[in-house]
Protein backbone atom coordinates (compact mmCIF):
# COMPACT_ATOMS: atom_id res chain seq x y z
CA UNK A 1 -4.47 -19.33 -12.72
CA UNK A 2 -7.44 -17.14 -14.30
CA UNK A 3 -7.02 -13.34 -13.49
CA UNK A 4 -9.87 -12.46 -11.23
CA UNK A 5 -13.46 -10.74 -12.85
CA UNK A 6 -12.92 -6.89 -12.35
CA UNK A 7 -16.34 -5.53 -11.14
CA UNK A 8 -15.36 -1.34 -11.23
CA UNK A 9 -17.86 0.96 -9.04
CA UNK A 10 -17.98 4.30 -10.94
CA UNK A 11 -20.14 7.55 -10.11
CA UNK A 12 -20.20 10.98 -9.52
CA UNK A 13 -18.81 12.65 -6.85
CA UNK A 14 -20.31 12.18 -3.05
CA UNK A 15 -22.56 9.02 -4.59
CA UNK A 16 -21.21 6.68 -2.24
CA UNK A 17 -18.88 4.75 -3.85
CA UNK A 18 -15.99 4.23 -1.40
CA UNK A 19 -18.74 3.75 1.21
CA UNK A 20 -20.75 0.59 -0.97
CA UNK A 21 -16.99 -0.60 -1.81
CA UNK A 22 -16.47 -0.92 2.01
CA UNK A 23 -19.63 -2.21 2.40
CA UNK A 24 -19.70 -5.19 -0.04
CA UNK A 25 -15.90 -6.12 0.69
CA UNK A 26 -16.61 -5.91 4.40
CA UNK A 27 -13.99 -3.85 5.19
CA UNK A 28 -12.38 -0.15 5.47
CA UNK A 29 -9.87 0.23 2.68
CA UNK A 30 -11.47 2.89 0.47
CA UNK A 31 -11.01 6.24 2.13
CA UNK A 32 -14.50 7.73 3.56
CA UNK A 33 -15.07 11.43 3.91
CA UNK A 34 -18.65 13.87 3.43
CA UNK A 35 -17.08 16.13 1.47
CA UNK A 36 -17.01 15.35 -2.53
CA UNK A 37 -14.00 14.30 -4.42
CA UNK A 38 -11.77 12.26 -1.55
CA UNK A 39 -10.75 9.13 -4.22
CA UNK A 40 -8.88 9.94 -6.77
CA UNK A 41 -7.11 6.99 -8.10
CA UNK A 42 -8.31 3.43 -8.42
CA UNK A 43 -8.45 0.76 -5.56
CA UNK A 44 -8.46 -2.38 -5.99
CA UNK A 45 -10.38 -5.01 -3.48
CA UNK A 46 -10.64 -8.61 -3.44
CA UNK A 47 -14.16 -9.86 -2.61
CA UNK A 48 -15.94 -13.20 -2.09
CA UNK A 49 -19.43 -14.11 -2.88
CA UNK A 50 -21.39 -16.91 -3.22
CA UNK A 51 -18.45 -19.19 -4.08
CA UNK A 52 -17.16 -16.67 -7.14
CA UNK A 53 -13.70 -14.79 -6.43
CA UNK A 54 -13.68 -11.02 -8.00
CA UNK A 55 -11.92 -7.90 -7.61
CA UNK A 56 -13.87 -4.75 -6.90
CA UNK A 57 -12.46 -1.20 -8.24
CA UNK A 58 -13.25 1.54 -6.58
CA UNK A 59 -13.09 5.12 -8.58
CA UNK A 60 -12.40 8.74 -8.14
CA UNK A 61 -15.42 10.46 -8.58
CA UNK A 62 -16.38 11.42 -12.13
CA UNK A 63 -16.67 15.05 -12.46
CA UNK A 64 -17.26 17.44 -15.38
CA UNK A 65 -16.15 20.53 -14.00
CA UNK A 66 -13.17 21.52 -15.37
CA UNK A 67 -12.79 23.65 -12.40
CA UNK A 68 -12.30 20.71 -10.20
CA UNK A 69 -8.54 20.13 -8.86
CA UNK A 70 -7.75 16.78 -10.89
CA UNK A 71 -10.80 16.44 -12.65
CA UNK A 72 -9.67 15.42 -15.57
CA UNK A 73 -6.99 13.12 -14.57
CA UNK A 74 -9.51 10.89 -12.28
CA UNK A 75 -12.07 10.81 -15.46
CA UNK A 76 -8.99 9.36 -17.44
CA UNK A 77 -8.48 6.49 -14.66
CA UNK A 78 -12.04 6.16 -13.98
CA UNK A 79 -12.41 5.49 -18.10
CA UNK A 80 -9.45 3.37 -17.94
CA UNK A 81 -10.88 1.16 -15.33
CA UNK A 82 -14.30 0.78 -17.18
CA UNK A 83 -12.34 -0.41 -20.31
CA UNK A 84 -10.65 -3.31 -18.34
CA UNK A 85 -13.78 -4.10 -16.58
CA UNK A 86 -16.03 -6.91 -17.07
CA UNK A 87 -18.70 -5.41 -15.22
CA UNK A 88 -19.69 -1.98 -14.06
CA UNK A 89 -21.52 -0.95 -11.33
CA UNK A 90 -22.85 2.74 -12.02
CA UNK A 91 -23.89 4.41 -8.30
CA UNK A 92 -26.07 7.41 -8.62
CA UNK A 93 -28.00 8.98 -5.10
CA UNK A 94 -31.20 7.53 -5.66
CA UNK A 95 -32.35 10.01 -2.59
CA UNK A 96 -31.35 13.30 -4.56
CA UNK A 97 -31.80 11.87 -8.27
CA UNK A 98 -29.49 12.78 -11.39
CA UNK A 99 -27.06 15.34 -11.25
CA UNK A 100 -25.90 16.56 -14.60
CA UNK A 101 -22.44 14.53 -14.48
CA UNK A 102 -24.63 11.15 -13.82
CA UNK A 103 -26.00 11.68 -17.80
CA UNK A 104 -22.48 11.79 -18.87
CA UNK A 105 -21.16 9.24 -16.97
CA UNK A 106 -23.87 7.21 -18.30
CA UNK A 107 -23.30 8.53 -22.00
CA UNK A 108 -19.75 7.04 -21.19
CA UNK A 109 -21.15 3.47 -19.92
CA UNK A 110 -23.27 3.46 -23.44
CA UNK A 111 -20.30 3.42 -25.21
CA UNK A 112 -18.29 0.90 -23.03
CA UNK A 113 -18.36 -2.72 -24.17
CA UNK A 114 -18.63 -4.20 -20.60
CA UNK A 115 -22.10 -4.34 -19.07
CA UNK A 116 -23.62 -2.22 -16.07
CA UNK A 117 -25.92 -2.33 -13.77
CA UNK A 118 -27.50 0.81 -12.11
CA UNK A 119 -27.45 0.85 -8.53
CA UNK A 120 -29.74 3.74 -6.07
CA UNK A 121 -27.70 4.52 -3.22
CA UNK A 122 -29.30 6.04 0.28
CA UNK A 123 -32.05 4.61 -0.19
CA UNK A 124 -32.40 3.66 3.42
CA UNK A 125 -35.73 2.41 3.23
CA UNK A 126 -36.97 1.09 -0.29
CA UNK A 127 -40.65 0.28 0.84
CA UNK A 128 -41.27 3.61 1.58
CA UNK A 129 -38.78 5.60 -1.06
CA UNK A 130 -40.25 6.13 -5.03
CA UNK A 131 -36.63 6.17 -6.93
CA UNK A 132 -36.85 8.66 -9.44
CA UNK A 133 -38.29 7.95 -12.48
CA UNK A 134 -35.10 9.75 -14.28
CA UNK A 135 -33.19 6.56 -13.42
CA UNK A 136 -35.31 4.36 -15.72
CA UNK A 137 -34.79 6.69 -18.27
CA UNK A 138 -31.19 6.51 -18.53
CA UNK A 139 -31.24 3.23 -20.78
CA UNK A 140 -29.30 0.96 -17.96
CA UNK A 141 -31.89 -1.26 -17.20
CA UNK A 142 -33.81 -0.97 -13.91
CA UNK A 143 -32.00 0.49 -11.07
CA UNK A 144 -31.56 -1.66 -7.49
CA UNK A 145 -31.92 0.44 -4.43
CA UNK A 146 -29.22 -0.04 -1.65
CA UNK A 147 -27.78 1.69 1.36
CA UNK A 148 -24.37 1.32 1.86
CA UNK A 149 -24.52 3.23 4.90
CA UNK A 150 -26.93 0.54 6.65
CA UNK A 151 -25.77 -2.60 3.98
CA UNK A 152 -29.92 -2.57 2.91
CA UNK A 153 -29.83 -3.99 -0.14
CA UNK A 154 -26.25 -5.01 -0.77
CA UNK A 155 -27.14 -8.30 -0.64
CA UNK A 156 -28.98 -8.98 -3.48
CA UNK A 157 -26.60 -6.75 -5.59
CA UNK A 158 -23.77 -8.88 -4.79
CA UNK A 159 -26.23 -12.21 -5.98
CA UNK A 160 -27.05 -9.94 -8.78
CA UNK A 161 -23.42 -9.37 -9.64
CA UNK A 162 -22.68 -13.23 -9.69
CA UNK A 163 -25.50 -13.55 -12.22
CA UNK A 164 -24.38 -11.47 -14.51
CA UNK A 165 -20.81 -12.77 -14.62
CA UNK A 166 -22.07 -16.58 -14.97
CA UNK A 167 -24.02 -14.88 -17.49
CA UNK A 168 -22.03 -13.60 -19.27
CA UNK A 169 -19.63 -16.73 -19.48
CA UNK A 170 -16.54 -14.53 -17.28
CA UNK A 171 -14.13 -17.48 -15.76
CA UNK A 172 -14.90 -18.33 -12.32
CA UNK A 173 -12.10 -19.19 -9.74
CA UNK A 174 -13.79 -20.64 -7.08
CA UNK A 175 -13.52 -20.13 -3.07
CA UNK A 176 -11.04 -23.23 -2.53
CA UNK A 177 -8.86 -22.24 -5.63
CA UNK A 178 -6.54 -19.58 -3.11
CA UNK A 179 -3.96 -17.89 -5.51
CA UNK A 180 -0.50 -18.07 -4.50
CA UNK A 181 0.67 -14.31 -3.99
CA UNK A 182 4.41 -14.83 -4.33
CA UNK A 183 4.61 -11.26 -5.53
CA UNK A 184 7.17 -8.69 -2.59
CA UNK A 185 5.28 -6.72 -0.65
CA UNK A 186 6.79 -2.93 -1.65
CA UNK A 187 5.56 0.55 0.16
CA UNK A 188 6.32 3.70 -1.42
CA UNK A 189 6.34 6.19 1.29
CA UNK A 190 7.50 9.89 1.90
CA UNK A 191 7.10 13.42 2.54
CA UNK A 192 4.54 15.08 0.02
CA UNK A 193 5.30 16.01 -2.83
CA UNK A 194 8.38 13.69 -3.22
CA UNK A 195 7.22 12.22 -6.37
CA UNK A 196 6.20 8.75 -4.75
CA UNK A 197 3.42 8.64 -7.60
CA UNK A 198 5.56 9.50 -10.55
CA UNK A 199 8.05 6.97 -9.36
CA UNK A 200 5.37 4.17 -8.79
CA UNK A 201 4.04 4.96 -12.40
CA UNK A 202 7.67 4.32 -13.38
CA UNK A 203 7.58 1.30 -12.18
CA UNK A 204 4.63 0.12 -13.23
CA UNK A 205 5.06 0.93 -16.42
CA UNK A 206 1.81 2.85 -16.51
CA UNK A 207 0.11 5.73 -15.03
CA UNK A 208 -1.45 3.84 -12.41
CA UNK A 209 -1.61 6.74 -9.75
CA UNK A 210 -2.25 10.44 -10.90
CA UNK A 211 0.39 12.34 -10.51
CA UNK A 212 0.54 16.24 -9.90
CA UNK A 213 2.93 19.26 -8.40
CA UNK A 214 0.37 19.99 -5.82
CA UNK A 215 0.89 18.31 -2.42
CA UNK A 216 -1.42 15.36 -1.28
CA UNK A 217 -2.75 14.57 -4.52
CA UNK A 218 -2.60 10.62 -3.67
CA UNK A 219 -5.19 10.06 -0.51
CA UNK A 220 -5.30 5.78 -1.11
CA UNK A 221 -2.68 3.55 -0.56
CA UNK A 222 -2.89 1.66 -4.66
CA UNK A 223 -1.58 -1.56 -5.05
CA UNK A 224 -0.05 -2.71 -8.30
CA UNK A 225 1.74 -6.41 -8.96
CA UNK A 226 4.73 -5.18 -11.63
CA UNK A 227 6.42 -8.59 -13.26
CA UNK A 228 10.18 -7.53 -13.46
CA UNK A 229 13.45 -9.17 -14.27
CA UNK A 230 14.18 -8.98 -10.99
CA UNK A 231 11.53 -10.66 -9.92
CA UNK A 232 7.56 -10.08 -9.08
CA UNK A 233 6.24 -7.09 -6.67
CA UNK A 234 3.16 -5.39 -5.16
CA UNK A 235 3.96 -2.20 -4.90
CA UNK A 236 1.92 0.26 -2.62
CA UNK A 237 1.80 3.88 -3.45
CA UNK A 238 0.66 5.83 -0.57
CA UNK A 239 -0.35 9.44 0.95
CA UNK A 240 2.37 11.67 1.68
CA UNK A 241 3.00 11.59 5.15
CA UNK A 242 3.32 14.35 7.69
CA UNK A 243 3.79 14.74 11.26
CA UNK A 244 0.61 13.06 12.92
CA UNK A 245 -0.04 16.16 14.72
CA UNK A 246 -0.17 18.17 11.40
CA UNK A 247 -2.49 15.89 10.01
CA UNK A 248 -5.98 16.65 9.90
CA UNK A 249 -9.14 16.08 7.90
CA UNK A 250 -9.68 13.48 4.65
CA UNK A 251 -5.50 13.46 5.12
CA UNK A 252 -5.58 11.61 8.88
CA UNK A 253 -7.78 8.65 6.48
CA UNK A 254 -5.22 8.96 4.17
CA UNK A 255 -1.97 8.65 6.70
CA UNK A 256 -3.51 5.81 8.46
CA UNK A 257 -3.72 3.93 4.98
CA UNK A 258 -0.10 4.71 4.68
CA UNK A 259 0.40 3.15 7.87
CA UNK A 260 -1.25 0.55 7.17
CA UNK A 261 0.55 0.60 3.98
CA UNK A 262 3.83 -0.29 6.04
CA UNK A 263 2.00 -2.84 7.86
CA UNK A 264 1.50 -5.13 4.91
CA UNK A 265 5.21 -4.43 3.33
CA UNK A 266 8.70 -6.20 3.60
CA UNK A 267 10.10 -3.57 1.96
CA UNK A 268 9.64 0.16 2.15
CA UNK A 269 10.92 2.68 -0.97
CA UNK A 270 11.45 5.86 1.38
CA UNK A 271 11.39 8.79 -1.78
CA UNK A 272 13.78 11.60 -0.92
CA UNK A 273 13.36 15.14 -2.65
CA UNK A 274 17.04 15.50 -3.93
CA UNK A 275 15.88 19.50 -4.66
CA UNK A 276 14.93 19.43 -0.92
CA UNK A 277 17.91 17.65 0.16
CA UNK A 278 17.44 14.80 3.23
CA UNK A 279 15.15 16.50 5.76
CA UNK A 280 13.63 15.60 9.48
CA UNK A 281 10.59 14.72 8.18
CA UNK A 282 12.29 12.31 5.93
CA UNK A 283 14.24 10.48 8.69
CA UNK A 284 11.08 10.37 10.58
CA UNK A 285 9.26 8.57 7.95
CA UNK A 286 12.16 5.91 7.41
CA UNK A 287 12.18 5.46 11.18
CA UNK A 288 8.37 5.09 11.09
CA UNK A 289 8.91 2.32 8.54
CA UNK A 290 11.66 0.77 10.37
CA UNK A 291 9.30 0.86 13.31
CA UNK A 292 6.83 -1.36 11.82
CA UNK A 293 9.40 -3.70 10.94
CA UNK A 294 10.20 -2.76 7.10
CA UNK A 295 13.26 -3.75 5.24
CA UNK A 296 14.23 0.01 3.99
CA UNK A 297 16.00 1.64 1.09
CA UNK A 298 16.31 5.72 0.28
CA UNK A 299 15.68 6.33 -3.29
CA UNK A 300 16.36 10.35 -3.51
CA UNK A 301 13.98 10.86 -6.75
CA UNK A 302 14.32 14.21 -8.91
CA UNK A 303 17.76 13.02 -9.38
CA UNK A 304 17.84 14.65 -13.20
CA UNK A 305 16.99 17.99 -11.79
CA UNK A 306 19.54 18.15 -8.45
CA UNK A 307 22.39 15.97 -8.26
CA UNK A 308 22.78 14.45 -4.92
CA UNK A 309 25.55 13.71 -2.53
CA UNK A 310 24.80 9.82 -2.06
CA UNK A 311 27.99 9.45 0.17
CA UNK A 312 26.96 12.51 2.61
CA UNK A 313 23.21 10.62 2.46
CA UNK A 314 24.56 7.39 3.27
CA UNK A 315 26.40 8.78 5.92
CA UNK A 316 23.89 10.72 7.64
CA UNK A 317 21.73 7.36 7.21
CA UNK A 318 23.84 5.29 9.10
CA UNK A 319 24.41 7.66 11.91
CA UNK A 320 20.69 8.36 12.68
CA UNK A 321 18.75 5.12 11.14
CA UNK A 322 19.28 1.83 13.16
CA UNK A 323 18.62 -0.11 10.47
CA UNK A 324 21.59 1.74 8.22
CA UNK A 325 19.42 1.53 4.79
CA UNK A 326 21.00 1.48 1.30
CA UNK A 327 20.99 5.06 -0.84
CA UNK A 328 20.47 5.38 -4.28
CA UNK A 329 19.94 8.56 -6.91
CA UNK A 330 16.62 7.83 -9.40
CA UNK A 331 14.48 9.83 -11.57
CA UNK A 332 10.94 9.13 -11.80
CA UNK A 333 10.68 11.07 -14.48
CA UNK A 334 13.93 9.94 -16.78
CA UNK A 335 13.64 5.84 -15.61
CA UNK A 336 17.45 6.22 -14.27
CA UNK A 337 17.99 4.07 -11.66
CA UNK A 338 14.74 2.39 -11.11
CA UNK A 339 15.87 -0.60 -12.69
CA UNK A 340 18.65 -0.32 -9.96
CA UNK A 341 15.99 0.41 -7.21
CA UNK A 342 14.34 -3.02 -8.50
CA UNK A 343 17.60 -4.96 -7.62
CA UNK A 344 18.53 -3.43 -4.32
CA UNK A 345 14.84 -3.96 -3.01
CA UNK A 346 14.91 -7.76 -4.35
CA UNK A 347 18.37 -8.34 -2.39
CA UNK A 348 16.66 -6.58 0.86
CA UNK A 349 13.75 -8.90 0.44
CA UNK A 350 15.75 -11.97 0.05
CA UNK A 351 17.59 -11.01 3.04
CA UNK A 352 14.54 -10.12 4.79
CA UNK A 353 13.09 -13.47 4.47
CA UNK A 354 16.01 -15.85 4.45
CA UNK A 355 17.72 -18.13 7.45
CA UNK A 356 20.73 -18.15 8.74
CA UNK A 357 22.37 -21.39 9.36
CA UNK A 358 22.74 -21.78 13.43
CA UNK A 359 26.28 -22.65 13.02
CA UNK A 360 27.24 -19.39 11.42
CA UNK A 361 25.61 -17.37 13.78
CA UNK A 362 27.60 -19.22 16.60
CA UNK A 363 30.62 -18.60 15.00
CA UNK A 364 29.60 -14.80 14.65
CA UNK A 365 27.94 -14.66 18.46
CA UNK A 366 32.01 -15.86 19.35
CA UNK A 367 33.45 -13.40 17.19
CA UNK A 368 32.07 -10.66 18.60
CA UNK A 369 32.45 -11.78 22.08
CA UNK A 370 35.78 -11.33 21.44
CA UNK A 371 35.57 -7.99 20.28
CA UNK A 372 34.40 -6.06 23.24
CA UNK A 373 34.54 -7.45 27.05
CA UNK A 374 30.89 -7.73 28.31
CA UNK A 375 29.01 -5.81 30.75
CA UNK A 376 28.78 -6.84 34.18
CA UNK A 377 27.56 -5.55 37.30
CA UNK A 378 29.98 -6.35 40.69
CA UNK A 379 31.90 -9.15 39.98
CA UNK A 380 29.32 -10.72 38.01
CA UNK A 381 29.61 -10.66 33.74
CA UNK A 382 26.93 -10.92 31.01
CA UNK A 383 27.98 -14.81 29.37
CA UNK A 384 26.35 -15.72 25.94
CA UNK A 385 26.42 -18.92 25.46
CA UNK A 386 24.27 -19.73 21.91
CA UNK A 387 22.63 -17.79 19.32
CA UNK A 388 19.78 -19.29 16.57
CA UNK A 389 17.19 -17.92 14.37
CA UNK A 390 13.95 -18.56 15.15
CA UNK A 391 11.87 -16.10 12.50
CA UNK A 392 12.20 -14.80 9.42
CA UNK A 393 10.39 -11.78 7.68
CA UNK A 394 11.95 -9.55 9.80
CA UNK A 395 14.64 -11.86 10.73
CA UNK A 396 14.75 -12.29 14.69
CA UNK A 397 16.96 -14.02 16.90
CA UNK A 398 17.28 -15.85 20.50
CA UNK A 399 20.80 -15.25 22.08
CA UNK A 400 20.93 -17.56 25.53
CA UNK A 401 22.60 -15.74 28.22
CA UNK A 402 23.65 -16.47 32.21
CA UNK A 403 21.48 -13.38 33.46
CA UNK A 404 19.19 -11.43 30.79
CA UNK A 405 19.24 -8.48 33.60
CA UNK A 406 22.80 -7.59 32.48
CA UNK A 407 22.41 -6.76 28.77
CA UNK A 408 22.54 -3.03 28.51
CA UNK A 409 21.17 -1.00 25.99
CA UNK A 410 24.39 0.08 24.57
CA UNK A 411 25.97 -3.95 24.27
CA UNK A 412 21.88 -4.22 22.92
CA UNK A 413 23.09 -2.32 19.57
CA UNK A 414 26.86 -3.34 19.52
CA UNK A 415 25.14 -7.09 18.87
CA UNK A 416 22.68 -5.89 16.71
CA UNK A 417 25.21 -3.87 14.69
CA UNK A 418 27.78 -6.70 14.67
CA UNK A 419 25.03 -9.18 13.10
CA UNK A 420 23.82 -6.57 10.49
CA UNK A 421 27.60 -5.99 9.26
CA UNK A 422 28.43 -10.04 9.42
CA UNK A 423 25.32 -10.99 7.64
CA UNK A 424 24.76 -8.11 5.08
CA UNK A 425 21.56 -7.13 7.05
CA UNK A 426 22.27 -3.23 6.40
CA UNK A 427 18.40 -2.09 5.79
CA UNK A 428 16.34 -4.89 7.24
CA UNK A 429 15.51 -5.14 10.87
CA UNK A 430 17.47 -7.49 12.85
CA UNK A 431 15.43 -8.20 16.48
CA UNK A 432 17.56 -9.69 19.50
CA UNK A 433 15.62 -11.29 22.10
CA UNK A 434 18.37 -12.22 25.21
CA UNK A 435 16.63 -14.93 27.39
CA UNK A 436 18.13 -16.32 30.62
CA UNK A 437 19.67 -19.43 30.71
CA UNK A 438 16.95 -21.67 32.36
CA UNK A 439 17.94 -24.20 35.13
């Protein structure tokens, strides 16, 4: 199957970009905020138009200041991105005209072998708004007015974007031709600062995400597909997450993509400090993942700096994570144990998604029946009579019982625990639903 045409959106600061990407794609991926500067690494969006399939990049904003926080690290992805593109779309506020790093940026595009086309954002209404005659004098071509905020416009720069491409002979996969995305679905989550970026660019092989000792430096949650040995994976690098009541600002944007970063994961890498040690906020964010149904693993990162204590980890893991996750030392920063991190998430995920035959569950359900008398209430006792496994991806069970009303919480998780140790579900969620046994 043809890779998809990569149509990148670059710009300066505060043009609008994230807000047109939102717009065209129809949805609310790219982080939105009024103040300058919220993107920082690329985004990636699939799009549909007019029966051609594409992928839309969205960019940090490309600043010249050297006094800007990052600046140079987002004009090194946004120049990466424009050298893999096949078409750029260059967004300048055609309401407030050319700032001095839009003549740069556009010095830049010159340069670039793909093609551009210029596009006037805010322009809220183009019958009654002159664009400024400094756009036609950047040698782009003419510029089209749009408004991302009110979709004016957008339109007829998505029919102009599928010209160009036929144009320009770039492979078409058509609407009906659906890629298969075998690829695992892998979150990176943590606390800040945990060097979640460093060890997604060790993964990928690349510096996909920008990486820096300062706290909150990622704000999007990045998807990259890595082909591995072990097999093939999306990971997700995401925001550093705090307490939701200490969030505030561009960073609440930024923690609900890392939500929704665990929504579309089987597995989530939880990235432990190992020169902070195994805090709180840590076990809140693996519990947060387990909560939204991720298969989870600890990888305590910074391992080549501060040695860690897997076997105290592990064991504070299982007492105060249901789901009892695996532990493992790596170092973003040296590649030790990522290649180990690779295998332990590719076992979770084949456990997270396979079936259980109904007979061996049976023979577990009878097993542990025999292990631990069941709870009653009077004279009357909880009987299980059959167990089978109805979903996968969290796996998820049916256990038929005399009277549902006498499972208590406790016997709940004694079950649970009992079918996580039998089956080697240690890390993945295992959901029990007891239903009374109908007449």
């Amino acid at each position: 199957m043809m890779p998809l045409p990569a149509v990148v959106v670059v710009g300066s600061p505060n043009a609008g970009k994230s807000t047109l990407v939102n717009r065209l794609t129809g949805t609310r991926t790219a982080v939105v905020h009024e103040a300058p500067g919220v993107t920082r690494d690329r985004k990636e969006i699939d799009l549909e138009w007019g029966g051609r399939r594409l992928v839309l990049v969205d960019t940090g904003g490309y600043d010249t200041g050297r006094d800007q926080p990052f600046a140079d690290e987002v004009r090194a992805q946004v120049e990466a991105a424009v050298a893999e593109a096949d078409l750029v779309l260059f967004v300048v506020d055609g309401r407030a005209g050319l700032v001095a790093d839009d003549h740069e940026i556009a010095a830049v595009l010159r340069r670039a072998r793909a093609p551009v086309l210029l596009v006037a954002n805010k322009i809220d209404d183009p019958a009654r708004v002159a664009l400024p005659g400094e756009l036609y004098g950047l040698g782009l071509g003419d510029p089209l007015a749009v408004s991302a905020l009110h979709g004016l416009g957008t339109g007829d720069l998505l029919d102009e974007v599928v010209a160009r491409l036929d144009a320009l002979g770039v492979p078409s996969r058509a609407s009906g031709e659906e890629p298969v995305d075998d690829a695992v679905p892998v979150v990176v989550v943590g606390r800040p600062n945990a060097g979640k970026s460093s060890l997604f660019n060790a993964v990928a092989g690349r510096p996909r995400a920008i990486v820096s000792e300062l706290a909150g430096t990622t704000r999007d949650a990045i998807d990259t597909v890595v082909e591995t040995t072990h097999g093939r994976f999306r990971f997700i690098d995401t925001a550093g997450m705090r307490r939701s009541s200490k969030v505030q600002g561009v960073e609440y944007y930024a923690y609900l993509r890392s939500l929704q970063g665990l929504d579309r994961a089987h597995v989530a890498v939880v990235v432990v400090d190992a020169t902070v040690g195994f805090t709180e906020l840590d076990l809140s964010v693996a519990s947060e993942a387990a909560r939204r149904r991720c298969a989870t693993v600890l990888a305590v990162n910074k391992s080549d700096v501060a040695e860690p204590d897997l076997g105290e980890l592990a064991g504070i893991a299982a007492r105060k994570l249901r789901q009892k996750p695996p532990v493992l030392a790596v170092s973003a920063l040296t590649g030790r144990g990522v290649d180990g991190l690779l295998d332990v998430v590719a076992a979770l995920d084949a456990r997270y998604t396979a079936h259980i035959a109904t007979a061996e569950l049976n023979r577990a359900l009878a097993a542990l029946a025999a292990e631990r008398p069941a709870p009653g209430r009077g004279a009357r006792r909880l009987k299980m009579y059959y167990v089978a496994q109805y979903q996968t991806s969290p796996p998820r069970f049916a256990i038929e019982v005399n009277d549902r009303g006498l499972v208590t919480r406790d016997f709940g998780y004694f079950v649970e625990n009992r079918l996580r140790r039998r089956f080697s579900l240690e890390g993945v969620p295992v959901i029990i639903d007891f239903k009374g046994k109908t007449r």
